[in-house]
Every structure is written in C-alpha cells, then in structure tokens.
Protein backbone atom coordinates (compact mmCIF):
# COMPACT_ATOMS: atom_id res chain seq x y z
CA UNK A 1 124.29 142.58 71.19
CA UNK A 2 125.90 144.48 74.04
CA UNK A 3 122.21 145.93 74.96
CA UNK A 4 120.99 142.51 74.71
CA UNK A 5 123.18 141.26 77.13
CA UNK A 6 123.19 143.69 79.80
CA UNK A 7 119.19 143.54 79.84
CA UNK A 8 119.66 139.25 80.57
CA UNK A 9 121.89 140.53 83.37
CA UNK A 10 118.99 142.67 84.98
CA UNK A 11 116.52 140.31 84.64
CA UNK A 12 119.38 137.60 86.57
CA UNK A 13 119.58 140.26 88.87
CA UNK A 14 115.82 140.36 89.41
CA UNK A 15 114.99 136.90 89.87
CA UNK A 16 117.61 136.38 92.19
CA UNK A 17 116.75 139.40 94.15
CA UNK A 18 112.94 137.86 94.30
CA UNK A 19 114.29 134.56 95.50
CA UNK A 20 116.27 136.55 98.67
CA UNK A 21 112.64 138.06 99.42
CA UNK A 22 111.07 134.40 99.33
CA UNK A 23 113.63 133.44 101.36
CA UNK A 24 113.70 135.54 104.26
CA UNK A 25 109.37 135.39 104.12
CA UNK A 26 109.96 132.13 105.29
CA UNK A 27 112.74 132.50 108.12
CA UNK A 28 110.26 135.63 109.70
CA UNK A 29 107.21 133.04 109.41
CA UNK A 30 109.46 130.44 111.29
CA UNK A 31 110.83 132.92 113.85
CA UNK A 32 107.02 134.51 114.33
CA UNK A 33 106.14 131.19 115.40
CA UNK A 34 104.67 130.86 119.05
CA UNK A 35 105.50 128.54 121.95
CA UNK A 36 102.18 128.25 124.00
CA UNK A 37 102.63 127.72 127.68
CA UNK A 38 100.23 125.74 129.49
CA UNK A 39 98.39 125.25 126.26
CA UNK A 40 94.87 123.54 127.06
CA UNK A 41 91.45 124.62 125.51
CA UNK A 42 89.88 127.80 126.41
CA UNK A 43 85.87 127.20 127.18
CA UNK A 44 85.71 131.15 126.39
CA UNK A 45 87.83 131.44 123.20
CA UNK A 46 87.11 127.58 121.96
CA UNK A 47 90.71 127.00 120.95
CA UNK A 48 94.21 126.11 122.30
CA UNK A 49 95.46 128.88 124.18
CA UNK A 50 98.22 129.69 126.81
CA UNK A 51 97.72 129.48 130.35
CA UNK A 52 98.83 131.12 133.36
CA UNK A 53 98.57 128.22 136.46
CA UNK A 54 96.71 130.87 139.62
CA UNK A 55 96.16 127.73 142.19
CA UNK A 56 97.23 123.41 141.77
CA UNK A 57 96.05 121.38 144.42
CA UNK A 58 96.27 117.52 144.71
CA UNK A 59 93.31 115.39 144.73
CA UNK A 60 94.91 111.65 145.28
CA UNK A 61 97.13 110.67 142.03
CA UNK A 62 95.30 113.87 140.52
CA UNK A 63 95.67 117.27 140.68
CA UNK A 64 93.32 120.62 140.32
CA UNK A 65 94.17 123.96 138.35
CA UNK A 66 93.28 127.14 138.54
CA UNK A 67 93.68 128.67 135.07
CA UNK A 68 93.88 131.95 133.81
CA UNK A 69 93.91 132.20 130.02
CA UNK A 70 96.85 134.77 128.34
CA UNK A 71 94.47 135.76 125.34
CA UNK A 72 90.92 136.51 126.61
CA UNK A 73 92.36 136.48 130.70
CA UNK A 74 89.44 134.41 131.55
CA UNK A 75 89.61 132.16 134.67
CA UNK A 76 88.62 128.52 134.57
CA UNK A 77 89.43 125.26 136.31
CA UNK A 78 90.81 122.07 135.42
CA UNK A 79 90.74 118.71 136.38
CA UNK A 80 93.56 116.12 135.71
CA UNK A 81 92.98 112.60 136.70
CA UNK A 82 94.74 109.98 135.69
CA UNK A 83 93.27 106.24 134.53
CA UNK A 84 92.02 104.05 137.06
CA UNK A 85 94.92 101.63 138.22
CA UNK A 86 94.79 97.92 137.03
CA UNK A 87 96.65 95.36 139.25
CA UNK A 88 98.36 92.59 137.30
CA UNK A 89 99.73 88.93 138.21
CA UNK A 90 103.18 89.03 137.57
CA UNK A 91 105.28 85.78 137.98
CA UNK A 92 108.87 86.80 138.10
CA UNK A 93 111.74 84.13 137.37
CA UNK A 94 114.49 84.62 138.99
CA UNK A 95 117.10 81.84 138.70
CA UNK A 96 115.60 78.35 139.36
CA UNK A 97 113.10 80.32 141.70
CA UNK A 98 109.27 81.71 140.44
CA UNK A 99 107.09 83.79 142.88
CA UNK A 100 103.96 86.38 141.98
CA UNK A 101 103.92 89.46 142.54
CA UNK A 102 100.84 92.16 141.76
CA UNK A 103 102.06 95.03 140.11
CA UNK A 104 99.36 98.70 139.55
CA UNK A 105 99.75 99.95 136.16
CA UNK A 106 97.18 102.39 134.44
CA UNK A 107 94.48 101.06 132.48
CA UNK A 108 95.32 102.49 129.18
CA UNK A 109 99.34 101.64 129.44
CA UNK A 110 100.44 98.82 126.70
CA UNK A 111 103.33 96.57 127.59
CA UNK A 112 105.11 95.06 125.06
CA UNK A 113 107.37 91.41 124.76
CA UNK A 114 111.17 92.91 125.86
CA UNK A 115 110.04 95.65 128.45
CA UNK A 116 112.13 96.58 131.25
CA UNK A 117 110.81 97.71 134.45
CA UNK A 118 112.08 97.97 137.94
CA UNK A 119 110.57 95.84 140.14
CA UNK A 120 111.95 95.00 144.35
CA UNK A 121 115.12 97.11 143.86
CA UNK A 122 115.74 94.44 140.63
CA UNK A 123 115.45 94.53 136.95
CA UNK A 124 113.16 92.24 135.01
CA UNK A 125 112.25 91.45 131.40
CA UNK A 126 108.87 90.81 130.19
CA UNK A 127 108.67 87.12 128.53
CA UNK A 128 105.32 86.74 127.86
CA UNK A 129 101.85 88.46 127.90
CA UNK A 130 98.54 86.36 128.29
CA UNK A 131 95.13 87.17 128.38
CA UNK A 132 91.95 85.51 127.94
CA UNK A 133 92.30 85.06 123.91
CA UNK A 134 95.22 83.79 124.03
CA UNK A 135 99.42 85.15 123.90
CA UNK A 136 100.11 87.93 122.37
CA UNK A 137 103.46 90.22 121.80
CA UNK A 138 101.58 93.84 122.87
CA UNK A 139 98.95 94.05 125.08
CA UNK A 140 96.85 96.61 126.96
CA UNK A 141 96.98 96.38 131.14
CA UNK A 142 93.34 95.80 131.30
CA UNK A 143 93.47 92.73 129.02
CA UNK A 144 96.15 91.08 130.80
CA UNK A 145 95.62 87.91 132.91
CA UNK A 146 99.09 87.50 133.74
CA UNK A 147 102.13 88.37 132.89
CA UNK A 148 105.61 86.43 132.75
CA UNK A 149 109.33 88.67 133.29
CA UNK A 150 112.90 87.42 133.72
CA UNK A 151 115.40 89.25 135.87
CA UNK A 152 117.36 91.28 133.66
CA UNK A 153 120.30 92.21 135.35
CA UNK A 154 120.88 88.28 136.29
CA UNK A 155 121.00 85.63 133.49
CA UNK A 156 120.24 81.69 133.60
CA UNK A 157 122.59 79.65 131.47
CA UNK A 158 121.85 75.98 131.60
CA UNK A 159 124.62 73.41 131.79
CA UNK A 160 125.30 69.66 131.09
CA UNK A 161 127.74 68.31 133.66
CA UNK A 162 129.47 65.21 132.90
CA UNK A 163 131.66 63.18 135.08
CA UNK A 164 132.52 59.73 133.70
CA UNK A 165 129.53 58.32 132.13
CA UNK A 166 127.25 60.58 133.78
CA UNK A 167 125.91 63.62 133.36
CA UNK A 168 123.47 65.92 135.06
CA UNK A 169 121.82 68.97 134.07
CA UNK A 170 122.10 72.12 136.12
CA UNK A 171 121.14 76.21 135.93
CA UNK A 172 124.33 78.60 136.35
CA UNK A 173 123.46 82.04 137.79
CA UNK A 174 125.71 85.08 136.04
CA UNK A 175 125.79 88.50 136.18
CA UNK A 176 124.88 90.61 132.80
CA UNK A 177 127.51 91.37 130.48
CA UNK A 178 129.54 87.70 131.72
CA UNK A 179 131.30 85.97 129.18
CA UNK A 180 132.78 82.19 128.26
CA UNK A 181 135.13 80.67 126.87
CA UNK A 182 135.33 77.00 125.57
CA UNK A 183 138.50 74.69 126.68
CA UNK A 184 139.06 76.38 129.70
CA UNK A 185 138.29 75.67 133.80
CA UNK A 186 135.74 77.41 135.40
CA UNK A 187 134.86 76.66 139.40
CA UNK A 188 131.32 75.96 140.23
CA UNK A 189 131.19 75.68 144.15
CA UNK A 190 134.04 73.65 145.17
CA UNK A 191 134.55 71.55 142.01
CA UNK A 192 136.31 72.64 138.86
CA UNK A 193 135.60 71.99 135.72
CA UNK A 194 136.61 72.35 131.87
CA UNK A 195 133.89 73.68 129.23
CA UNK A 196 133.91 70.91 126.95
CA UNK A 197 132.03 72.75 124.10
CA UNK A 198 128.97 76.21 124.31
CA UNK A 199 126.05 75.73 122.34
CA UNK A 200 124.51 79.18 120.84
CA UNK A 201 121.78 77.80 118.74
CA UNK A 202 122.93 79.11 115.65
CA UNK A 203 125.94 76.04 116.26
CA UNK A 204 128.56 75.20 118.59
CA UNK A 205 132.16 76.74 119.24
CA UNK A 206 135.08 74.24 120.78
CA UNK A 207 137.48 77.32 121.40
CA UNK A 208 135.33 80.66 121.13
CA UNK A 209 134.59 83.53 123.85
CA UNK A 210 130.42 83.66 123.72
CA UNK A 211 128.74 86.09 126.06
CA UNK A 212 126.53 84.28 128.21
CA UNK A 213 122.82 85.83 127.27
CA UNK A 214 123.84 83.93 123.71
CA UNK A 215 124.63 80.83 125.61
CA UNK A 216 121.97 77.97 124.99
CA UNK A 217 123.19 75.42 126.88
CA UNK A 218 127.28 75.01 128.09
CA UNK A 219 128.80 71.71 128.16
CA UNK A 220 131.37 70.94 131.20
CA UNK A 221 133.35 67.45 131.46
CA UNK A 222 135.06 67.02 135.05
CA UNK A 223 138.52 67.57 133.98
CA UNK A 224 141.24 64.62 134.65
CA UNK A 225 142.30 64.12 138.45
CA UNK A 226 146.38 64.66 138.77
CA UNK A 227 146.14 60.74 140.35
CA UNK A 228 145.81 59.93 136.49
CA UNK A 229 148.92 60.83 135.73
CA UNK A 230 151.37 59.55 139.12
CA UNK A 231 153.70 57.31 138.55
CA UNK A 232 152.39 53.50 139.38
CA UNK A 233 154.80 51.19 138.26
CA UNK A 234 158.11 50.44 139.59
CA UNK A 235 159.55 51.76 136.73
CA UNK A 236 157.59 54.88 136.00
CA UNK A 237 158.65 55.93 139.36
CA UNK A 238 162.48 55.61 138.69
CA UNK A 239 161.61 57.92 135.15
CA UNK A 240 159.61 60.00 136.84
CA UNK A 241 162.34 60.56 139.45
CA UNK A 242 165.21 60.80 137.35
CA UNK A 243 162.78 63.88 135.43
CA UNK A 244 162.78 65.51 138.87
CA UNK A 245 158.94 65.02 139.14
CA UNK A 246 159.31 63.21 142.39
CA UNK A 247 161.26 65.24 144.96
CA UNK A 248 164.94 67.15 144.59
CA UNK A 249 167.00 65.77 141.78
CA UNK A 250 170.46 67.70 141.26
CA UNK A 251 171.11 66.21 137.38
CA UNK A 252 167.63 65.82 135.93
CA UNK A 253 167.27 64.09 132.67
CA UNK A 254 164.81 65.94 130.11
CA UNK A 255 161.43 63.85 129.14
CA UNK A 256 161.45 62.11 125.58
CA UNK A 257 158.35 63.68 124.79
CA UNK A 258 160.15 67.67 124.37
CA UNK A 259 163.76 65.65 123.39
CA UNK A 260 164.60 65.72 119.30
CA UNK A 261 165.04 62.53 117.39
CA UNK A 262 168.61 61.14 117.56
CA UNK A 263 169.98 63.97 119.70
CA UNK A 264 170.77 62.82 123.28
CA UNK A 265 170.50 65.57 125.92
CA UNK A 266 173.42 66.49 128.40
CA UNK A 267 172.93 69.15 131.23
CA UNK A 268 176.32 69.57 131.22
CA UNK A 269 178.32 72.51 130.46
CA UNK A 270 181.19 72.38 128.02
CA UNK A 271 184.22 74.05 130.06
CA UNK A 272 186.52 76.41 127.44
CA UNK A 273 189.65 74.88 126.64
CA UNK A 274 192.44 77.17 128.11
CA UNK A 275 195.09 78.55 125.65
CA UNK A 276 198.39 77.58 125.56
C-alpha cells in the first residue's frame, strides 16, 4: 500500500511538472511575438513586412514614401492618397436662426444621427441625414443631399408665456448643462416671470429641477404685480398701517393671518415685579 501510494505521488508530480512546461510554451510564444514597424506589403517578399521610411514628401493632402524593407532590404515607393473630398449642404440651426454652410468630408466617411463635429469655432449635432431615397440614420458622404445639425453647446427650449388670458409662444436660448426649476422666477429680458409647470414628454413636474436638453416645452405665467395686493379701501389702509406696511409704526399690531385662535397679541413686555 505504501508503494502504491508513493508511485500516485510521482505520477502527481509528473503531470503537474508537464503542465509548468505547457505553460511557459505559451508565455515564450507570446513574448516571441513581433511588433512590425511601418508594416505595408513588400512587392519583393509578397507579404507584410517592416519598413524603414528613406524619403516622405507631400503631394497635396497626400504624401510619397521612400521605403526600405527590414527583411529582404529592398527599396520601393509608396503612394498614399487619400479619397477624393465630397462637399455637403449643411443647414445649421442655431437658435431661431438657419443658414447653409458646405462642409468637405471624404468620400468614403459615414456620418451617423448624434455626431458631433466642430464647425465656425461652434459645436453642432447632426439631426438628420437625407439623400435621394429618402432619410436615413447612417449614411455615406457621397450619398448625402443635405444634411441637418443643431448647435450643441447651445440648447433651444420652447416656452408658453401667459399673461392674463393670453399667451404667446417663444424659443429660450441656454447654455449646455442649464437647469430649471418649476415654481420659481426666472428673468427673460426685462420682465420676470414664474414657471408655472416644465413639460418633459414623459409628463409634467409642478415643483421638480429638469435639465433643460429634457425640457419639451416650459410653461411661464406673468407672476402677480405688488399693485394687487396695496391697500385700496379706506379701511385696508388703516390695517395695513397699523401692521407697519405703510411707513414707520412704533407699536405694530401682528396680521390675523400668522395670529392663533383666541390668543390676542401684545408687543409689550411684562416688567418683573420687584421683591419686597
């Protein structure tokens, strides 16, 4: 028994001494792999090879090398030109203002609904792709008629003003990254007013803090005048003055509306009784 055992311990030993060989096989074949410089196809060797770069010279957006290759040291030359440019219409929306603009992209490039590109020292956003089929969200340059973007870095949230019975639409210009929030003023120009309620799409928030690229539409109301709430009556006068509300009163009374039930206010101090 004894003998049997200590033979299953040299074959453990074995296998596991087979399995270290195994493993470092594979580390030396991943640390005798190659990193080709240059690596284009020889014409002499017909394969992939590294390259030593002897002479570049530019020929317009191109450019010519001199090569010389590392494995057979032949010399060759190489020509790299790019696609032929294609000029597309772009209308670019910025605000309540639209103008076209031709931008050169390469023939072969694909643009995609949601690119960003950089475009008169501004951002924009590509909206919409059209070509002669039809819309589509990925196109190739050389299919493109024209080509809608937003300004990126600006946003357009529309607005309902309402004053009275009235109310107008409008187009509010914000930066990226600007945020709202419902029941409270906000100054457009020289006229404040309240947001009354923000519309998302998914529903609408009365109270909520929505950043303004999820803003559908915002909903102001011209908040009340302070001429609503002066005094006009004899009598709302001589309560508004005995509040203090109209000009210096040395013993104002406290308003009703912040008094408890059947407790009657007095702004007087109680003196301490001296002691005997």
């Amino acid at each position: 028994m004894e003998d049997f055992d200590e033979e299953d311990d040299f074959f453990d030993e074995e296998e596991v001494l087979e399995k270290m060989e195994d493993f470092e096989e594979e580390e030396d074949f991943f640390e005798e792999e190659e990193v080709l410089e240059n690596a284009v196809l020889c014409p002499t060797c017909d394969d992939v090879t590294g390259h030593d770069i002897l002479r570049e010279k530019e020929m317009g957006r191109g450019k010519d090398y001199l090569l010389r290759c590392n494995d057979c040291t032949s010399v060759h030359e190489l020509q790299f030109r790019p696609p032929p440019l294609k000029r597309v219409p772009f209308m670019l929306t910025y605000g309540p203002d639209s103008y076209m603009a031709t931008i050169d992209l390469d023939s072969d490039e694909w643009l995609d609904l949601g690119d960003v590109f950089e475009h008169d020292d501004m951002t924009w956003r590509i909206t919409r792709l059209e070509s002669i089929e039809g819309t589509s969200e990925s196109m190739e340059a050389t299919k493109i008629i024209r080509a809608v973007a937003l300004r990126q870095d600006m946003l357009r949230v529309k607005i309902t003003k309402t004053r009275g019975e009235f109310s107008t639409p409008d187009v509010l210009i914000v930066d990226q990254g600007t945020t709202f929030k419902a029941s409270t003023l906000i100054e457009i120009g020289p006229q404040t007013w309240r947001i009354r309620a923000i519309h998302t799409g998914e529903g609408r928030t009365l109270r909520g803090t929505v950043d303004a690229s999820k803003i559908k539409r915002m909903y102001l109301h011209e908040p009340p005048r302070p001429e609503r709430f002066a005094p006009k009556t004899p009598r709302e006068r001589r309560q508004a003055w005995k509040e203090g509300k109209l000009g210096f009163n040395p013993n104002p009374i406290l308003p009703r509306e912040i008094i408890k039930k059947r407790v009657e206010p007095t702004n007087r101090r109680d003196k301490k009784r001296r002691r005997k």
